[in-house]
N, C-alpha and C. Protein backbone atom coordinates (compact mmCIF):
# COMPACT_ATOMS: atom_id res chain seq x y z
N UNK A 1 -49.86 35.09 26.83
CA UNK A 1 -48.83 34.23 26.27
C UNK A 1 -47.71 34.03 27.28
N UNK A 2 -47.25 35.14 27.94
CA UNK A 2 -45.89 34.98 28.76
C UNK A 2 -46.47 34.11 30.12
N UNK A 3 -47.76 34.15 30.55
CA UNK A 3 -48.28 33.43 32.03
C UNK A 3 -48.24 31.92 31.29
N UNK A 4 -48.35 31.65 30.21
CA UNK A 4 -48.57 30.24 29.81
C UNK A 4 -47.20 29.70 29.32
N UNK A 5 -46.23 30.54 29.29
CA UNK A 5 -44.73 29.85 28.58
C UNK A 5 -44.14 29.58 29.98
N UNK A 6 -44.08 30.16 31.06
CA UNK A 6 -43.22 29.65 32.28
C UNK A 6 -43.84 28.22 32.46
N UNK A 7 -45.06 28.08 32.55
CA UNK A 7 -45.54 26.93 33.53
C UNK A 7 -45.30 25.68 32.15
N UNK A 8 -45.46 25.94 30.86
CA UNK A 8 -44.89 25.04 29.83
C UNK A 8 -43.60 24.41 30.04
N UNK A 9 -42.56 25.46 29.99
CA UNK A 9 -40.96 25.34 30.29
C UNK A 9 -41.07 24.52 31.72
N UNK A 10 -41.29 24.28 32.67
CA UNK A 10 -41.21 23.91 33.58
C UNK A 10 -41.83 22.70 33.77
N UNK A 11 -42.80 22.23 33.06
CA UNK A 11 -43.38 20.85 32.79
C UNK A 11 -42.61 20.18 31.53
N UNK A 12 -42.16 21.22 30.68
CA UNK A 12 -40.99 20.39 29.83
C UNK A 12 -39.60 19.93 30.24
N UNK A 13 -39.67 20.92 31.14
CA UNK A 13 -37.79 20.36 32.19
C UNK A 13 -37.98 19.03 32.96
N UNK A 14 -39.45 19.41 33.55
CA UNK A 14 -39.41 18.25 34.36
C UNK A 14 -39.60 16.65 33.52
N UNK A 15 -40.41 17.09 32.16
CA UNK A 15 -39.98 15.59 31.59
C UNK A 15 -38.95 15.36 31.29
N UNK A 16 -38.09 16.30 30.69
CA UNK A 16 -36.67 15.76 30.16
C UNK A 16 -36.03 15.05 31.57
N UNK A 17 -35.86 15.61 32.73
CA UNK A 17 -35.20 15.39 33.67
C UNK A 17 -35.66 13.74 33.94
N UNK A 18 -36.60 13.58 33.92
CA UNK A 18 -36.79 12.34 34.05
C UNK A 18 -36.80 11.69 32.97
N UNK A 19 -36.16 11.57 32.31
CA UNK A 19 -35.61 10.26 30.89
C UNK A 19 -35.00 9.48 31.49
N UNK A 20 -33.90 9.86 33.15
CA UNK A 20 -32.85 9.12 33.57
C UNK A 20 -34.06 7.89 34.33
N UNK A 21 -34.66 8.04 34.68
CA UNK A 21 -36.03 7.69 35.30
C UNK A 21 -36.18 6.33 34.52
N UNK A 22 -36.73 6.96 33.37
CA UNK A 22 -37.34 5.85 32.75
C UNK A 22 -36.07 4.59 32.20
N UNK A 23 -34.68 4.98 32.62
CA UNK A 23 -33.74 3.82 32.09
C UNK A 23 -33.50 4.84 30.54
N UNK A 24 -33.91 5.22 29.67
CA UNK A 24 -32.63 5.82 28.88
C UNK A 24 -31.02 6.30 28.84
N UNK A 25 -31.07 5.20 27.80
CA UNK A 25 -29.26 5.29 28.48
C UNK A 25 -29.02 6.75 27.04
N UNK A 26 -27.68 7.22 27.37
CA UNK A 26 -27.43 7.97 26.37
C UNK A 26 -26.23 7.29 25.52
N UNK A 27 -25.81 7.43 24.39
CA UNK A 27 -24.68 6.83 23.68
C UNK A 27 -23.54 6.95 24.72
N UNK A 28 -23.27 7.86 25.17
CA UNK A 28 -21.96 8.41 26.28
C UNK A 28 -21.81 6.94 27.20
N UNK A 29 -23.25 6.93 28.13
CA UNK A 29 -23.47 6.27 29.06
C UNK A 29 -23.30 4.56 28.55
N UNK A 30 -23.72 4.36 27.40
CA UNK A 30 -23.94 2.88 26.77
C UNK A 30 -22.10 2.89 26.71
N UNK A 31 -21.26 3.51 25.80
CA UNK A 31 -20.29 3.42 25.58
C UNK A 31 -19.63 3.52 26.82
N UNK A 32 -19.51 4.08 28.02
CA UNK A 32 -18.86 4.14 29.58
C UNK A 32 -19.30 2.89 30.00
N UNK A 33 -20.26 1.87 30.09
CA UNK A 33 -20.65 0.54 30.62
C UNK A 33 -20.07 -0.56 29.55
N UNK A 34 -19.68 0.02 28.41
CA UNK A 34 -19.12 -1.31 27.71
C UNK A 34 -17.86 -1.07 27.93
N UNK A 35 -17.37 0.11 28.18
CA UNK A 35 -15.60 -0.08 28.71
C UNK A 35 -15.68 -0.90 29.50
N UNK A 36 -16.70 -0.25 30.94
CA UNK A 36 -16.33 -0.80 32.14
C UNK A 36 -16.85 -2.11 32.43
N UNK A 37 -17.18 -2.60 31.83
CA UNK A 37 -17.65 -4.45 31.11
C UNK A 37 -16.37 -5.28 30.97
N UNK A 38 -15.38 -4.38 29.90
CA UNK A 38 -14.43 -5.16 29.05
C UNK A 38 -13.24 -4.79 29.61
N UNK A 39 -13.38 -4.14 30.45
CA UNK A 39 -11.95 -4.12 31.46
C UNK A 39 -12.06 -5.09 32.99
N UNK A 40 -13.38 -5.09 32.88
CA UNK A 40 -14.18 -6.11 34.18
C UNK A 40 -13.46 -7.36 34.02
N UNK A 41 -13.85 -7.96 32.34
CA UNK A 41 -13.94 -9.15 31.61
C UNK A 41 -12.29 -9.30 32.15
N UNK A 42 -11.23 -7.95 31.19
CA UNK A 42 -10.08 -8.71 31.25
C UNK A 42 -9.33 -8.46 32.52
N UNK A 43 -9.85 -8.26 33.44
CA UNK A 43 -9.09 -8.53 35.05
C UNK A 43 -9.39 -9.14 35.61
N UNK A 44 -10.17 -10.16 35.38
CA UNK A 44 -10.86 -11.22 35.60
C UNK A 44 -10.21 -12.69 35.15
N UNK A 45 -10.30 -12.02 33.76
CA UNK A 45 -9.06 -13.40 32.78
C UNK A 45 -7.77 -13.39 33.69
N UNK A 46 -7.00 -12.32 33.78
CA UNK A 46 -5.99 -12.10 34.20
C UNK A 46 -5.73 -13.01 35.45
N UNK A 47 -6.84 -12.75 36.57
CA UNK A 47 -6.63 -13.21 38.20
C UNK A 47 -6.76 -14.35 37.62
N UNK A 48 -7.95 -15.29 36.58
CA UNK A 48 -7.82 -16.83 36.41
C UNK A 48 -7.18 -17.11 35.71
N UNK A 49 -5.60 -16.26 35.77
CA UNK A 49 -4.25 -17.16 34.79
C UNK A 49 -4.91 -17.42 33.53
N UNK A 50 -5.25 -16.93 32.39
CA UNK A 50 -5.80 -17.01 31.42
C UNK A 50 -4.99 -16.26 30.66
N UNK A 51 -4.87 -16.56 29.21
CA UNK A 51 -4.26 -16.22 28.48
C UNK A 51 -5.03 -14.60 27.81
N UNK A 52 -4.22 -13.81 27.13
CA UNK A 52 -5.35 -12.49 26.30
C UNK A 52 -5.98 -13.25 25.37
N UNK A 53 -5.66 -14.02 24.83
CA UNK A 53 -5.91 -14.68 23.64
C UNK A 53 -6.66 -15.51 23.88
N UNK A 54 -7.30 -16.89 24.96
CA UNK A 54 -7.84 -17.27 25.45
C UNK A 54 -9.02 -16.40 26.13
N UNK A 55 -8.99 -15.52 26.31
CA UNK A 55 -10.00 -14.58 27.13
C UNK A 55 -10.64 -13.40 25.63
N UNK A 56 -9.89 -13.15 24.46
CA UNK A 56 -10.58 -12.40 23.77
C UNK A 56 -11.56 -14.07 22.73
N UNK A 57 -10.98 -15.31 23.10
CA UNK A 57 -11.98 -16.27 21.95
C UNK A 57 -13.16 -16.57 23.13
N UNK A 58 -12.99 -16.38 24.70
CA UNK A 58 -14.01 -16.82 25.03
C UNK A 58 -15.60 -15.57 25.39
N UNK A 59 -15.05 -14.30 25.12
CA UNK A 59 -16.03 -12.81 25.14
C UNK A 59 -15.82 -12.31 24.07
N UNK A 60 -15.92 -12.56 22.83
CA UNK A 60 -15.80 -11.92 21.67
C UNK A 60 -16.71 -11.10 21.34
N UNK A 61 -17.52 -10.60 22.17
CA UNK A 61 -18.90 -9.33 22.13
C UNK A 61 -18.12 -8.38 22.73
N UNK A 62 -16.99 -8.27 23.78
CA UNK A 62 -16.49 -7.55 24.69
C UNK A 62 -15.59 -6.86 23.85
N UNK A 63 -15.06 -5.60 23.93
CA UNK A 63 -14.23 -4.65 22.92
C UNK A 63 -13.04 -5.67 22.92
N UNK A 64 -12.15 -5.54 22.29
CA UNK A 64 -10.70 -6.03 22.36
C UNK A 64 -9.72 -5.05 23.37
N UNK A 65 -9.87 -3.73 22.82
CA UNK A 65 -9.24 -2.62 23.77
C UNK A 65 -9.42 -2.63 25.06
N UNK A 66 -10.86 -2.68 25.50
CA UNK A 66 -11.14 -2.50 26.78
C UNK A 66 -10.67 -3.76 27.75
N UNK A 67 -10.91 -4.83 27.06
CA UNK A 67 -10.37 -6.14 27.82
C UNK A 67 -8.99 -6.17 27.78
N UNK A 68 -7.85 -5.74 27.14
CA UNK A 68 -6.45 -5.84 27.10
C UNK A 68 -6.23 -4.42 28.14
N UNK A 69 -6.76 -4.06 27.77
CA UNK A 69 -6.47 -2.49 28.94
C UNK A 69 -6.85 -3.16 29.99
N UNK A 70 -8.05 -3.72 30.89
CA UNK A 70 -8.43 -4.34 32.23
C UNK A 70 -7.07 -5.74 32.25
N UNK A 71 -6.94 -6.54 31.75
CA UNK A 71 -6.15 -7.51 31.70
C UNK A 71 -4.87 -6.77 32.27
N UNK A 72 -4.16 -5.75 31.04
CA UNK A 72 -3.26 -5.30 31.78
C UNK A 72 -2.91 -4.50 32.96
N UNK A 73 -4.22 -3.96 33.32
CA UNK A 73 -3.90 -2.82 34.39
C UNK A 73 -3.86 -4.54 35.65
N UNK A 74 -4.59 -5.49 35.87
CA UNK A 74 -4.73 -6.10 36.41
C UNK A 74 -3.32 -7.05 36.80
N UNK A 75 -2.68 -7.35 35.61
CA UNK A 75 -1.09 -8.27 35.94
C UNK A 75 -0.66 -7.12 36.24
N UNK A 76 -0.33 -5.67 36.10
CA UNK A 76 0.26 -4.88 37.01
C UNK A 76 0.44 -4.53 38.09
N UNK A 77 -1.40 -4.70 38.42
CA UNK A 77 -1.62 -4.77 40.04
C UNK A 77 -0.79 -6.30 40.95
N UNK A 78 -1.02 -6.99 39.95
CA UNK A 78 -0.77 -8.45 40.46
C UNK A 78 0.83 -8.78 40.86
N UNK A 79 1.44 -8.02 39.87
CA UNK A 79 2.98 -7.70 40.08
C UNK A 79 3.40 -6.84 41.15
N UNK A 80 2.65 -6.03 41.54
CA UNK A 80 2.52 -4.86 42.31
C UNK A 80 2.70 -5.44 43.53
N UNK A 81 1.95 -6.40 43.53
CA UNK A 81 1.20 -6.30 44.80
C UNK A 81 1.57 -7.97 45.19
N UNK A 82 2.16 -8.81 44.49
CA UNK A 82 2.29 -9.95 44.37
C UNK A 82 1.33 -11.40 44.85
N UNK A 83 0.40 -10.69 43.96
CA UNK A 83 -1.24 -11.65 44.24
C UNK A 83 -0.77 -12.74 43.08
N UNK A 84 -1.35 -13.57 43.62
CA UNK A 84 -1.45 -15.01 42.84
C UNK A 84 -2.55 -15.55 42.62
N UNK A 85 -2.53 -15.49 40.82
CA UNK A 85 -3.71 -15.98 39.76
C UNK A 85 -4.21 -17.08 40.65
N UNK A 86 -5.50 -17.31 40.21
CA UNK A 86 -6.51 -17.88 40.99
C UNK A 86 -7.23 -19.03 39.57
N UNK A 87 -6.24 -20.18 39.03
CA UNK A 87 -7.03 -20.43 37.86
C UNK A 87 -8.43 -21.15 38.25
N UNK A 88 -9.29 -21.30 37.54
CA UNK A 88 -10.65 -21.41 37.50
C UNK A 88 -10.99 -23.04 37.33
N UNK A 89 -11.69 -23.60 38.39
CA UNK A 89 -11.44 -25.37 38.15
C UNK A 89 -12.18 -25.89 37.35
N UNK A 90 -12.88 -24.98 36.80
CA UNK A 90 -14.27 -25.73 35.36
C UNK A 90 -13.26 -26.02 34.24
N UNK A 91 -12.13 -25.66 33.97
CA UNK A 91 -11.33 -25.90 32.88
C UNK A 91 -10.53 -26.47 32.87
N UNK A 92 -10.11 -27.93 31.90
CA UNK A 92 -9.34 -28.62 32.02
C UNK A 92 -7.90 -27.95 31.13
N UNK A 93 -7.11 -27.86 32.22
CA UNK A 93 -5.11 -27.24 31.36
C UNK A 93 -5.27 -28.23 30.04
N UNK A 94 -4.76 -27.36 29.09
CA UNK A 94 -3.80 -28.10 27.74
C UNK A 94 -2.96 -29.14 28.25
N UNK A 95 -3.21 -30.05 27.56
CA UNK A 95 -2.42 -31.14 27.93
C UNK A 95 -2.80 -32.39 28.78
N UNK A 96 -3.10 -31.87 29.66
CA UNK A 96 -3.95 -32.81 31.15
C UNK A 96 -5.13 -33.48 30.44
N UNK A 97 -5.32 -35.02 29.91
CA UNK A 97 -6.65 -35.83 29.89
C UNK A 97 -7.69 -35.22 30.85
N UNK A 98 -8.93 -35.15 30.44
CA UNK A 98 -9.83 -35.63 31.62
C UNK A 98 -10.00 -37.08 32.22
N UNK A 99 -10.42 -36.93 33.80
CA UNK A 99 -10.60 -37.98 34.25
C UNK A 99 -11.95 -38.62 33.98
N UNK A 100 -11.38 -40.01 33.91
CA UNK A 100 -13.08 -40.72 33.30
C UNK A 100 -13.77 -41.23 34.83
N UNK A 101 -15.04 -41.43 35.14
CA UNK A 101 -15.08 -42.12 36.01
C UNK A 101 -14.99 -44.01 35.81
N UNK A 102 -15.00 -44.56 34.80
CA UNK A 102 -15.32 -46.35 34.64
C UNK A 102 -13.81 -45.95 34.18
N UNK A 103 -13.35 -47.65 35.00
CA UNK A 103 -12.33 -48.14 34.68
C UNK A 103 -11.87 -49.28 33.47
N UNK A 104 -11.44 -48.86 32.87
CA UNK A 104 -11.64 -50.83 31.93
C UNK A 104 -10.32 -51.64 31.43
């Protein structure tokens, strides 16, 4: 019995050890990648001059916490450091028509 429990234990370590292997995430690990997602998201909004409010209607899968925490650590840096928002040219400002191309 005892010659057959070492070499067991040791083929059972080695599967557990490899779960990381196969991509099993653990709850810990799933929950540490959706912070670091939603703080991604809101320092991101932040550099493209985007509003919190504008940035939580356009990722509404993304935590609220985690994106206002990245948003803010980000205008801090930005204050810090006196970087200038970078707004994003796919979006037309409030207010501003789009341009048509035909004239009439």
């Amino acid at each position: 019995m005892r010659r057959t429990t070492l070499p067991l234990l040791l083929a059972a370590s080695a599967l557990v050890a490899g779960c990381d292997a196969l991509g099993i995430e653990t709850a810990t690990a799933v929950n540490a990648r959706k912070e670091a997602e939603g703080r991604a998201v809101g320092s991101a909004c932040r550099h493209a001059v985007r509003s919190i409010e504008s940035c939580f209607q356009s990722n509404p899968r993304a935590g609220k916490a985690a994106v206002f925490a990245g948003w803010r650590e980000m205008d801090q840096y930005m204050r810090d450091n006196n970087v200038v928002g970078m707004p994003s040219e796919g979006q037309a400002e409030p207010g501003k028509p789009e341009a048509s191309g035909s004239k009439s």
